[in-house]
N, C-alpha and C. Protein backbone atom coordinates (compact mmCIF):
# COMPACT_ATOMS: atom_id res chain seq x y z
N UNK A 1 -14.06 -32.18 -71.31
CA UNK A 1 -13.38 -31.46 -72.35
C UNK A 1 -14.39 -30.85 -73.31
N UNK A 2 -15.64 -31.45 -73.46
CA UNK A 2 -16.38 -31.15 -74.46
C UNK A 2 -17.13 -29.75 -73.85
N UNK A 3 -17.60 -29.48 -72.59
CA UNK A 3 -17.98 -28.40 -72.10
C UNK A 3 -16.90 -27.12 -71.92
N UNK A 4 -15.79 -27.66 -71.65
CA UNK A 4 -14.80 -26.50 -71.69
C UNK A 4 -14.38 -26.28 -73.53
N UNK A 5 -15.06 -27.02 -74.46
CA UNK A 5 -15.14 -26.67 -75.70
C UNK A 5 -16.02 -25.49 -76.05
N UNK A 6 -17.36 -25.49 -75.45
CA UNK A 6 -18.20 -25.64 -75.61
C UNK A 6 -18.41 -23.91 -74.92
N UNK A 7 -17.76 -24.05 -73.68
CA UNK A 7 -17.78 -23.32 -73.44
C UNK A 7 -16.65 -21.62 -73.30
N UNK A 8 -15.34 -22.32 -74.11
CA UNK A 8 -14.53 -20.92 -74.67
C UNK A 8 -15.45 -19.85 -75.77
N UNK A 9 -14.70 -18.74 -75.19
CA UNK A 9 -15.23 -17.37 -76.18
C UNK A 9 -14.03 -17.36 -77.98
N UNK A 10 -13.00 -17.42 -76.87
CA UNK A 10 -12.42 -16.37 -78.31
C UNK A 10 -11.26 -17.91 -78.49
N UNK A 11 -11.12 -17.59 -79.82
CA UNK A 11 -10.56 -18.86 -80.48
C UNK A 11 -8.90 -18.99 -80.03
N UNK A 12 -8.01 -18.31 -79.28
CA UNK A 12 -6.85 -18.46 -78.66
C UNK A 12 -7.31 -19.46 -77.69
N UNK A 13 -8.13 -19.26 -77.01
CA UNK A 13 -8.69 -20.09 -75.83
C UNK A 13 -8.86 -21.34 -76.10
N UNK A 14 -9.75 -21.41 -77.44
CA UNK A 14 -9.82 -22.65 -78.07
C UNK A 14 -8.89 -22.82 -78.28
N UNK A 15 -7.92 -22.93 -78.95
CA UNK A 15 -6.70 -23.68 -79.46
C UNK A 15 -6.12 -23.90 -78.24
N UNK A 16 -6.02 -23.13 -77.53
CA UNK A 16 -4.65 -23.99 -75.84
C UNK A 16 -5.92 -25.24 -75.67
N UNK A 17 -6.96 -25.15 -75.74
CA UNK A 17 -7.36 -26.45 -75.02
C UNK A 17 -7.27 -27.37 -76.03
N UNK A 18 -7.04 -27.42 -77.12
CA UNK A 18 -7.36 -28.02 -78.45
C UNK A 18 -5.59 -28.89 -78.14
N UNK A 19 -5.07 -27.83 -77.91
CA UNK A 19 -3.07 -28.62 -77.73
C UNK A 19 -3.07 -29.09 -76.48
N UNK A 20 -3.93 -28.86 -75.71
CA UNK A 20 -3.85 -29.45 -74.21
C UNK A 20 -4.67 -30.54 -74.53
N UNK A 21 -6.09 -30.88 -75.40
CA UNK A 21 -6.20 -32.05 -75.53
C UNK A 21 -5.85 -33.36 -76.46
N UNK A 22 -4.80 -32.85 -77.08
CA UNK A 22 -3.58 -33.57 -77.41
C UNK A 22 -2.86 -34.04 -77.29
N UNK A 23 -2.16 -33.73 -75.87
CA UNK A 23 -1.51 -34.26 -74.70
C UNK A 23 -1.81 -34.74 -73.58
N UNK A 24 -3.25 -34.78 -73.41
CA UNK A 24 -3.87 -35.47 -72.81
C UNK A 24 -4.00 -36.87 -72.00
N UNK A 25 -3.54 -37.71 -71.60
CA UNK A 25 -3.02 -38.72 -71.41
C UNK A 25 -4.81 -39.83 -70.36
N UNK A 26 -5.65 -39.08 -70.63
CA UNK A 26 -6.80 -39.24 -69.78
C UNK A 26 -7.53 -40.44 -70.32
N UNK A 27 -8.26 -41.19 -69.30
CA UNK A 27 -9.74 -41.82 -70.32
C UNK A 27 -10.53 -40.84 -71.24
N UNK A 28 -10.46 -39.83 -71.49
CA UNK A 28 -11.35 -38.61 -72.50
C UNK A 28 -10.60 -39.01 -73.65
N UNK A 29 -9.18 -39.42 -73.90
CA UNK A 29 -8.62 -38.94 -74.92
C UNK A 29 -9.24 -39.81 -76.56
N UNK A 30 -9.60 -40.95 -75.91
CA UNK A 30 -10.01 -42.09 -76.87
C UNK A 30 -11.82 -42.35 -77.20
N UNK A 31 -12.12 -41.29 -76.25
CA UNK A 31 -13.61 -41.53 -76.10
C UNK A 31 -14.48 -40.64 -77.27
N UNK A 32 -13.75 -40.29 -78.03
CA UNK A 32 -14.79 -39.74 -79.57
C UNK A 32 -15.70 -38.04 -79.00
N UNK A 33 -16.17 -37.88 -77.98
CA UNK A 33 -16.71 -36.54 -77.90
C UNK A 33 -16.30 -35.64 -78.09
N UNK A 34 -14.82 -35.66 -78.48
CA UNK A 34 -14.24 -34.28 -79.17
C UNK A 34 -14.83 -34.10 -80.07
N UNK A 35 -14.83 -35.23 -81.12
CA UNK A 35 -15.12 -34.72 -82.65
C UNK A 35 -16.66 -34.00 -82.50
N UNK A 36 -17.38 -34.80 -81.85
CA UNK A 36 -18.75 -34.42 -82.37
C UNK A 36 -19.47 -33.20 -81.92
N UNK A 37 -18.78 -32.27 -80.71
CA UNK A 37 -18.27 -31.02 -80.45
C UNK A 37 -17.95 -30.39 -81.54
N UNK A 38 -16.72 -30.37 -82.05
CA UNK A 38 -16.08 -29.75 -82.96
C UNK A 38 -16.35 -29.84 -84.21
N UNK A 39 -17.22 -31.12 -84.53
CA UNK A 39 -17.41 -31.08 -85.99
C UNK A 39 -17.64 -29.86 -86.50
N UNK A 40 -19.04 -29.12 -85.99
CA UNK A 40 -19.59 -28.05 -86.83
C UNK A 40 -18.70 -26.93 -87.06
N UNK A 41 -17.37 -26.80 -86.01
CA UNK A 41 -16.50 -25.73 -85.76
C UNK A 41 -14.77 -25.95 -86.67
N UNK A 42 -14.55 -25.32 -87.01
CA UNK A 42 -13.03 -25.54 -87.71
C UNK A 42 -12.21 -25.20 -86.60
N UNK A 43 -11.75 -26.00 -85.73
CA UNK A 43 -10.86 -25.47 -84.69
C UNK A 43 -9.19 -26.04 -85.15
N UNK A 44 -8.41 -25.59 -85.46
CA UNK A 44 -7.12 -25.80 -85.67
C UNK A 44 -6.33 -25.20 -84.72
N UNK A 45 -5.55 -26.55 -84.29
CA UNK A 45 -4.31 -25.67 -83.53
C UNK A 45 -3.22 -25.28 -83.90
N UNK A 46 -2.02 -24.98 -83.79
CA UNK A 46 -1.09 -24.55 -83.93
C UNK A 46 -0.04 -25.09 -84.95
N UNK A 47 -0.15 -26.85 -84.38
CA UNK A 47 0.63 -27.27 -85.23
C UNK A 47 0.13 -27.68 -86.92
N UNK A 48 -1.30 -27.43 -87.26
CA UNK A 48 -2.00 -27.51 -88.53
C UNK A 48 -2.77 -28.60 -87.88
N UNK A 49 -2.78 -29.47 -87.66
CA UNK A 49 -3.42 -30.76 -87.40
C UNK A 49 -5.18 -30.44 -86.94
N UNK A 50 -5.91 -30.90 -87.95
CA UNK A 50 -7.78 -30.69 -87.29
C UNK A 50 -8.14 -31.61 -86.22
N UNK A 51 -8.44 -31.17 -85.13
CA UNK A 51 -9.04 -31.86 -83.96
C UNK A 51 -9.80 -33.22 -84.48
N UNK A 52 -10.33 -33.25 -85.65
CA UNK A 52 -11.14 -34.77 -85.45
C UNK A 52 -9.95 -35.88 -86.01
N UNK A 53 -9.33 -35.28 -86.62
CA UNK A 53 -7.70 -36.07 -87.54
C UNK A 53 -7.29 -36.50 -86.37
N UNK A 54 -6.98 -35.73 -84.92
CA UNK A 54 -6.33 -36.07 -84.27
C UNK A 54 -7.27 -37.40 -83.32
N UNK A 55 -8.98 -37.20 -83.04
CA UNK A 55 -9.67 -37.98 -82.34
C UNK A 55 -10.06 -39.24 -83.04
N UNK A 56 -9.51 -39.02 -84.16
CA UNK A 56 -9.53 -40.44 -85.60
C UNK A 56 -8.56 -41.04 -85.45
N UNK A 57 -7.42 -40.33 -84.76
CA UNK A 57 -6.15 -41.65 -85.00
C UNK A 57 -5.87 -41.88 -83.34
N UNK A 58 -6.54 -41.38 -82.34
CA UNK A 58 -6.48 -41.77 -81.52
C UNK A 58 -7.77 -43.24 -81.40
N UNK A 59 -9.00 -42.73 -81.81
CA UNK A 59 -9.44 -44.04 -82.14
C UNK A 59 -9.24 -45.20 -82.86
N UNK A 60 -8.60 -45.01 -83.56
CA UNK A 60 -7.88 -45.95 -84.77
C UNK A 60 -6.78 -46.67 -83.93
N UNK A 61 -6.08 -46.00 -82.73
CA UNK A 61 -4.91 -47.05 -82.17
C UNK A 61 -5.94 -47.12 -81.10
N UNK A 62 -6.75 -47.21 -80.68
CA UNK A 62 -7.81 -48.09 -79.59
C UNK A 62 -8.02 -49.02 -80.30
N UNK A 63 -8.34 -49.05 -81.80
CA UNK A 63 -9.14 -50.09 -82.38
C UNK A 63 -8.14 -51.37 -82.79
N UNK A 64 -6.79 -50.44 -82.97
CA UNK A 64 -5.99 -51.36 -83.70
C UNK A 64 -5.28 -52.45 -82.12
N UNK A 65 -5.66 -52.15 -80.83
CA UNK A 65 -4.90 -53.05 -79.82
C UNK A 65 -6.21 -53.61 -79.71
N UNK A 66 -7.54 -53.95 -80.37
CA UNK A 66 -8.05 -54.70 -79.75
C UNK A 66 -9.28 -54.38 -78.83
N UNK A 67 -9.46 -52.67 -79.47
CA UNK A 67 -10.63 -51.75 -78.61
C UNK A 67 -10.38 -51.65 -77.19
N UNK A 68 -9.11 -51.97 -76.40
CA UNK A 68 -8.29 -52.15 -75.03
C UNK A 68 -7.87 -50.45 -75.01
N UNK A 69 -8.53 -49.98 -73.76
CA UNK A 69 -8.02 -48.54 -73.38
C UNK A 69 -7.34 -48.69 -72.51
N UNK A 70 -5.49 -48.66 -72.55
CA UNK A 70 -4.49 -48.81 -72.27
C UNK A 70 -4.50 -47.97 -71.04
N UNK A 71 -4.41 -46.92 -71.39
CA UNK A 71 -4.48 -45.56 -70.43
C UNK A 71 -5.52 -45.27 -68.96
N UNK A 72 -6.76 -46.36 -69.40
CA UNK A 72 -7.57 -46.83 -68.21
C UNK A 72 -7.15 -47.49 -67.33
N UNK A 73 -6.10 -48.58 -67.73
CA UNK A 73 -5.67 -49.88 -67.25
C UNK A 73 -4.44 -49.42 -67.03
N UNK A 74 -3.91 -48.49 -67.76
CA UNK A 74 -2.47 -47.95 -66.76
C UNK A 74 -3.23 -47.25 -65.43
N UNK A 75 -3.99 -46.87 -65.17
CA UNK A 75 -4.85 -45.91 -64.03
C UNK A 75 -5.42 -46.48 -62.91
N UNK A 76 -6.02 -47.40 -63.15
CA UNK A 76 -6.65 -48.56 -62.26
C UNK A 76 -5.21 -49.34 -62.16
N UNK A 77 -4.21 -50.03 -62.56
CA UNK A 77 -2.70 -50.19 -61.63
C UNK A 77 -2.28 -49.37 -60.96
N UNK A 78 -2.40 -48.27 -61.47
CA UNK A 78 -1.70 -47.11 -60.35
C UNK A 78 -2.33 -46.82 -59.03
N UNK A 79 -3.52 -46.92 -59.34
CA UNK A 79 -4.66 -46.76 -58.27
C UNK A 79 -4.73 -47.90 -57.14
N UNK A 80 -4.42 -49.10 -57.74
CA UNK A 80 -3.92 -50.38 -57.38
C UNK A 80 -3.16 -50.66 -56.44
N UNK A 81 -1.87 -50.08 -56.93
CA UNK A 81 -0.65 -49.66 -56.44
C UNK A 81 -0.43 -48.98 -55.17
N UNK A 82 -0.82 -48.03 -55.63
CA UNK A 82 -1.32 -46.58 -54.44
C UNK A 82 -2.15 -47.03 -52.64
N UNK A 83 -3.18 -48.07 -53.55
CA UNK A 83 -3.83 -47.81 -52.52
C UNK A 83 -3.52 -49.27 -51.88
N UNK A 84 -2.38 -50.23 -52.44
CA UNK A 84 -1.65 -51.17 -51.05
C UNK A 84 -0.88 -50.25 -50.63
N UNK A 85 -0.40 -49.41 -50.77
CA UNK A 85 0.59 -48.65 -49.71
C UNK A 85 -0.38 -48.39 -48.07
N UNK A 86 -1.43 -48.08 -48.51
CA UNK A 86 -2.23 -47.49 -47.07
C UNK A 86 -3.34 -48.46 -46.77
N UNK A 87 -3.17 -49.46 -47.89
CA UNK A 87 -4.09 -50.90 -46.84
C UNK A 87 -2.81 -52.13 -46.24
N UNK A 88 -1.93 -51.95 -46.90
CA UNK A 88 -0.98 -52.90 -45.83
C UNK A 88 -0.91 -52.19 -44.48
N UNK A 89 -0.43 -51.16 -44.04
CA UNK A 89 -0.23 -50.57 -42.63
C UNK A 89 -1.83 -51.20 -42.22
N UNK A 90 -2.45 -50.29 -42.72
CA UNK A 90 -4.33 -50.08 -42.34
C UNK A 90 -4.73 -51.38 -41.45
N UNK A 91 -4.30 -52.79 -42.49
CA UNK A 91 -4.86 -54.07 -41.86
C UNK A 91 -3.70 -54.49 -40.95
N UNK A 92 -2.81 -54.08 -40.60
CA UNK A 92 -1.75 -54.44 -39.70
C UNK A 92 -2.21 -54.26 -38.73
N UNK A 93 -2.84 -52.71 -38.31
CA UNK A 93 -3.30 -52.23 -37.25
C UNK A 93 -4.75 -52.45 -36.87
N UNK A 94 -5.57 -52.10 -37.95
CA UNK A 94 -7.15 -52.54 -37.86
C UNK A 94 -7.69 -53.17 -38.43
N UNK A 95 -7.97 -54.73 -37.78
CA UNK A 95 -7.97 -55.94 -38.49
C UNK A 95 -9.55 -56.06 -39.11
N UNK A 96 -9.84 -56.79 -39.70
CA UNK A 96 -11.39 -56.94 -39.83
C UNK A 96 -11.30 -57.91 -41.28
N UNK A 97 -12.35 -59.38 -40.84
CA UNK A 97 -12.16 -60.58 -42.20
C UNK A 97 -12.43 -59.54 -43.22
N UNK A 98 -13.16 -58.73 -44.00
CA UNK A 98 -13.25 -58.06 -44.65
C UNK A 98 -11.99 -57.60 -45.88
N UNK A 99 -11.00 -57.03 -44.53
CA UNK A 99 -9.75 -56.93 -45.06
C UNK A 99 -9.03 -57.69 -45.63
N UNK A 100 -9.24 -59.14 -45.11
CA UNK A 100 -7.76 -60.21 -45.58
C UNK A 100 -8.70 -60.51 -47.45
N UNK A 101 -10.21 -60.01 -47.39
CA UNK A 101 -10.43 -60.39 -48.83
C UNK A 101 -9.88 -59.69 -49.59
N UNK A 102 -9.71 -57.95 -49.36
CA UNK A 102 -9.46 -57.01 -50.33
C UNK A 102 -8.12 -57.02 -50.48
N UNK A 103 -7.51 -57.41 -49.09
CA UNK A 103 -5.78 -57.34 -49.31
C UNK A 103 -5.49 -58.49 -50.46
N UNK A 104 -6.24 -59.70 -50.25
CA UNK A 104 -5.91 -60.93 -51.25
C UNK A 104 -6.59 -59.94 -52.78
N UNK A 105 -7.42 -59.35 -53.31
CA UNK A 105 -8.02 -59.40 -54.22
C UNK A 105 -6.78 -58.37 -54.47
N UNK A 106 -6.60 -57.55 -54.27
CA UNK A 106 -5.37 -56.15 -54.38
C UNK A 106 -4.13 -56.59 -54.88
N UNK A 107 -3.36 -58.16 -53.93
CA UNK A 107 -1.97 -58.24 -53.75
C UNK A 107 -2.40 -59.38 -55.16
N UNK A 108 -3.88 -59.69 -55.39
CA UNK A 108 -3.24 -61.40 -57.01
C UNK A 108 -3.62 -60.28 -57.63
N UNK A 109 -4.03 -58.82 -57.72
CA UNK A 109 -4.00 -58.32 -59.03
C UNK A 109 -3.06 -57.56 -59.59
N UNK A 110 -2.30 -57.35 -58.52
CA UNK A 110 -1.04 -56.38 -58.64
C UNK A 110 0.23 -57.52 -58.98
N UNK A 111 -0.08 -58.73 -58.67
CA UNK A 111 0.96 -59.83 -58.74
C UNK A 111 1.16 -59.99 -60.14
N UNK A 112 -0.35 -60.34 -60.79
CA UNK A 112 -1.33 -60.80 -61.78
C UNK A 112 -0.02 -60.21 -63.01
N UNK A 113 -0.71 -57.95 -62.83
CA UNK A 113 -0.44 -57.36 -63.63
C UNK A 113 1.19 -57.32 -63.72
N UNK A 114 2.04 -57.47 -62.65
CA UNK A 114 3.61 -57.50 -62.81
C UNK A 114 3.95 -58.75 -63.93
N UNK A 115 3.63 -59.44 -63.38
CA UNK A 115 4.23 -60.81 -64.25
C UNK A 115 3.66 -60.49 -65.53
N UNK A 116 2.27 -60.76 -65.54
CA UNK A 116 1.73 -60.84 -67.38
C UNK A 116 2.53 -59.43 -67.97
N UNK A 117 3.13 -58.11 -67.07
CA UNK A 117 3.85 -57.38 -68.10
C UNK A 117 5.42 -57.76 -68.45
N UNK A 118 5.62 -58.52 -67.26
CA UNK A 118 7.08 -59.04 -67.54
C UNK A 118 6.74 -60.24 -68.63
N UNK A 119 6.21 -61.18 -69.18
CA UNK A 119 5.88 -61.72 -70.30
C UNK A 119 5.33 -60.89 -71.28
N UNK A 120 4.77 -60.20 -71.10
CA UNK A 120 4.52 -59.91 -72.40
C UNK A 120 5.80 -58.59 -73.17
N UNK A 121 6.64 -57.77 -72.20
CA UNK A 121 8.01 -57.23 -72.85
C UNK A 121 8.57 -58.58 -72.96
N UNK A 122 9.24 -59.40 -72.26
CA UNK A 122 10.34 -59.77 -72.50
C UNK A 122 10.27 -61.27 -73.18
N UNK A 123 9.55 -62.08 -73.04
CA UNK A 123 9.16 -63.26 -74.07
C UNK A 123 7.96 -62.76 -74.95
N UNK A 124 9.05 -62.28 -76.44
CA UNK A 124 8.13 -61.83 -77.76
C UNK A 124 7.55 -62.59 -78.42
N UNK A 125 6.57 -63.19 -79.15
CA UNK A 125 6.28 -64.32 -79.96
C UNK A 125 7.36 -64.13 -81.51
N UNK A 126 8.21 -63.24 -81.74
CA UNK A 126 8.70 -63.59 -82.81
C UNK A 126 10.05 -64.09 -82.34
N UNK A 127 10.55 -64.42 -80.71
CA UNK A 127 11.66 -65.14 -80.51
C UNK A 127 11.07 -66.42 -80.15
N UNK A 128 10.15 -66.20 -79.40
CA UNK A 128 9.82 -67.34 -78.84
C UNK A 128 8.84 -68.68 -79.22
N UNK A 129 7.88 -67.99 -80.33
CA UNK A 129 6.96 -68.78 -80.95
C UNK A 129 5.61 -68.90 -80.36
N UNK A 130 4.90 -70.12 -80.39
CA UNK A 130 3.85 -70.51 -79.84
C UNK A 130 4.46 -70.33 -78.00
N UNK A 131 5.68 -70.37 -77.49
CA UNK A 131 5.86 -70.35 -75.94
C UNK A 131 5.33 -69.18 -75.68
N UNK A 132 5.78 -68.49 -76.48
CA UNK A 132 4.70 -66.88 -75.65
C UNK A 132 3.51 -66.87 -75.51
N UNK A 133 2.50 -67.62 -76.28
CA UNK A 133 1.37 -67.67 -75.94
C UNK A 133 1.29 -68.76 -74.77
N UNK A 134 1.97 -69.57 -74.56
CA UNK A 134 1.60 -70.50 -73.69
C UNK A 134 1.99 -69.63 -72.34
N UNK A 135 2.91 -68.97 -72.01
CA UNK A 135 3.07 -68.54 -70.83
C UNK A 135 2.03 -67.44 -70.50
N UNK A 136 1.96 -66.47 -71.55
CA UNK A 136 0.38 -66.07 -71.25
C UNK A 136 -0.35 -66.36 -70.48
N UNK A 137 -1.19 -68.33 -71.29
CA UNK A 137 -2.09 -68.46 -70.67
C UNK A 137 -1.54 -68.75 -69.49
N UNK A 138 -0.10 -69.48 -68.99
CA UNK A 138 0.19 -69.85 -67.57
C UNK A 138 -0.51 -68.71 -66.55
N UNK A 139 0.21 -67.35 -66.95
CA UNK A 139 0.05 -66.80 -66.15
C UNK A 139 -1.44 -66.24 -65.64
N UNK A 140 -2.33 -66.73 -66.77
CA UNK A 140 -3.34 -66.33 -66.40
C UNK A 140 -4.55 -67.79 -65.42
N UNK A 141 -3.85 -68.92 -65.73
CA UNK A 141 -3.69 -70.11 -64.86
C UNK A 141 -3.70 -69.79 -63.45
N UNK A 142 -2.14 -69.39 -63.60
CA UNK A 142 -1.77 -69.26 -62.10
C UNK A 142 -2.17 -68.10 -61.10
N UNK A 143 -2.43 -66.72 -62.09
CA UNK A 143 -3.03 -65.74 -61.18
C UNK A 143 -4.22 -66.33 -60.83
N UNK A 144 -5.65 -67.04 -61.01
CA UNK A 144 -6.87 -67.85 -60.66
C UNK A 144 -6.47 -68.69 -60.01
N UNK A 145 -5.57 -69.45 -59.99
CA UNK A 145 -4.99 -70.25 -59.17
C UNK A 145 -4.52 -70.02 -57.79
N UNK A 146 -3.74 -68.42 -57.33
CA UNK A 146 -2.98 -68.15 -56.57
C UNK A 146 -4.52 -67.20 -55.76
N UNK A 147 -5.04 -66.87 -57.06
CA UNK A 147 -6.45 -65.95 -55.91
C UNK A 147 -7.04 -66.92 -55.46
N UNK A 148 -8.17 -68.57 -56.26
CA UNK A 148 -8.40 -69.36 -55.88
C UNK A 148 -7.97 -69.80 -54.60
N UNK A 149 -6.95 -70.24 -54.24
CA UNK A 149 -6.47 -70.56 -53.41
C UNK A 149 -6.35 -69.75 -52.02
N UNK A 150 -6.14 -68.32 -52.01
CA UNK A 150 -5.93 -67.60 -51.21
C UNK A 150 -7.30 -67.35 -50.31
N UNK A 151 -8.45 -67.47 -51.36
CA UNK A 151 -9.91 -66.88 -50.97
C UNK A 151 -9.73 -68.17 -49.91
N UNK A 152 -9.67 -69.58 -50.47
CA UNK A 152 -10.38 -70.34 -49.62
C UNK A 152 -8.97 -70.41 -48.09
N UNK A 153 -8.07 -70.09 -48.13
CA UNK A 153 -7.63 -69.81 -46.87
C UNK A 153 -7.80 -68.93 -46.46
N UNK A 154 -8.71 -67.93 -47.06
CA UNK A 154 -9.55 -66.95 -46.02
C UNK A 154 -10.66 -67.33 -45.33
N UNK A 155 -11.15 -68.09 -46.22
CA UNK A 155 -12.68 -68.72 -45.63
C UNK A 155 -12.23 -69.87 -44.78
N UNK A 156 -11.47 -70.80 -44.93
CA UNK A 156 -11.22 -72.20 -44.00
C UNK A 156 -10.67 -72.04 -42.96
N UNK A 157 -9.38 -71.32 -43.00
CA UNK A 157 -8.23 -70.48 -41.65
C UNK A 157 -8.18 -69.77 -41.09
N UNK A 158 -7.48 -69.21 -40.71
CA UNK A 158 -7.24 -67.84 -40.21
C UNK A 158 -7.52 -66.50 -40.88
N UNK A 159 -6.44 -66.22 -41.85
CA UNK A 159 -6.85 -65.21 -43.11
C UNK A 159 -5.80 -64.80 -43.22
N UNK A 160 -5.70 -64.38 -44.55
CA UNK A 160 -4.19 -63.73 -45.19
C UNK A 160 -3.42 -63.20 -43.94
N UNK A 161 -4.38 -61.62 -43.02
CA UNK A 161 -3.61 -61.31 -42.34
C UNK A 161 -2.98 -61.40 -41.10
N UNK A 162 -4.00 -62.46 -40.20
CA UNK A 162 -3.54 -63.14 -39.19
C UNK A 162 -2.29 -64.57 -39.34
N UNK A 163 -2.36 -64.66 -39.91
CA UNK A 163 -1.56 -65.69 -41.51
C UNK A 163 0.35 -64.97 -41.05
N UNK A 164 0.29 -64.15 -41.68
CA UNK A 164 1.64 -63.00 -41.73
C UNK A 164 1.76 -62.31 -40.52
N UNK A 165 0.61 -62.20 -39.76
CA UNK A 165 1.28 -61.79 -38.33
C UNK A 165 1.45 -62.72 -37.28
N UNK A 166 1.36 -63.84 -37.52
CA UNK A 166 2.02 -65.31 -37.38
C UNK A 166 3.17 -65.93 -37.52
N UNK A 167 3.28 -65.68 -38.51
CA UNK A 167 4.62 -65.67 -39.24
C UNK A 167 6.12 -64.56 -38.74
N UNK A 168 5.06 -63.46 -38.37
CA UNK A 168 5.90 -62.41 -38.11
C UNK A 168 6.24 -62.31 -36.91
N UNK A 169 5.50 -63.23 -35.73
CA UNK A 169 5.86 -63.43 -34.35
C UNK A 169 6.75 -64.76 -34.70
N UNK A 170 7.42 -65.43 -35.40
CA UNK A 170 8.11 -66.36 -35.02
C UNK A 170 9.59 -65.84 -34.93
């Protein structure tokens, strides 16, 4: 973003990218190189708002969850997500120990991230009290627990996926 700053002529140009990086939804959006681009420049867009006002309060709600870039970690789930769709078939057909690690490391993190979001919407700490924090940590117990466990029946047994296609001949 900072080179396509950097590099517009005429200030219409600037401003669509200025409202396009507003809506932005990217890892760029929280990462501060707007401002220091734009400082020397008065770039205003449309709606009045100055580009660093806007890269100040986007840093300000990074800072206020805890310096946690939400929008990274929504990306890497999706990515997550995405890419068991074409490693479940993948290791069905072309087996290799390799696989039953990444399928295990893929399926406790995708497990991991479902549950800890279903606790953390739906048991709030102002209904629930100190239990919300405790299930927290459960779940963060049991996801180490459920990978723990899985690694070493990769290493001792068979493996995750000879495991399920075992299962799947009965």
């Amino acid at each position: 973003m900072a080179l396509l700053l950097r590099t517009l002529g005429s200030s219409q140009a600037a401003r669509n990218a200025v409202s396009f990086s507003k809506f932005y939804q990217g890892p760029l959006k929280s990462c501060g190189t707007l401002s220091a681009v734009v400082s020397s420049k008065s770039l205003i867009p449309a709606n009045g708002i100055h580009i660093s006002k806007m890269v100040a309060s986007s840093s300000a709600s990074t800072a206020a969850h805890g310096g946690h870039n939400h929008g990274l970690h929504w990306s890497i789930e999706r990515v997550v997500s995405v890419s068991l769709l074409g490693l479940l078939p993948t290791c069905a057909f072309f087996y290799h120990p390799a696989m039953d690690y990444i399928m295990s490391l893929f399926l406790c993190l995708h497990s991991h991230w479902g549950l800890h979001g279903i606790v953390v919407d739906y048991i709030r700490p102002k209904l629930f009290g100190g239990f919300a924090t405790f299930a927290e940590y459960f779940i963060y117990v049991f996801s180490f627990l459920a990978f723990g466990s899985i690694m070493y029946f990769n290493y001792t047994d068979v493996g995750l996926i000879p495991a399920v296609k075992m299962l799947w001949r009965l």
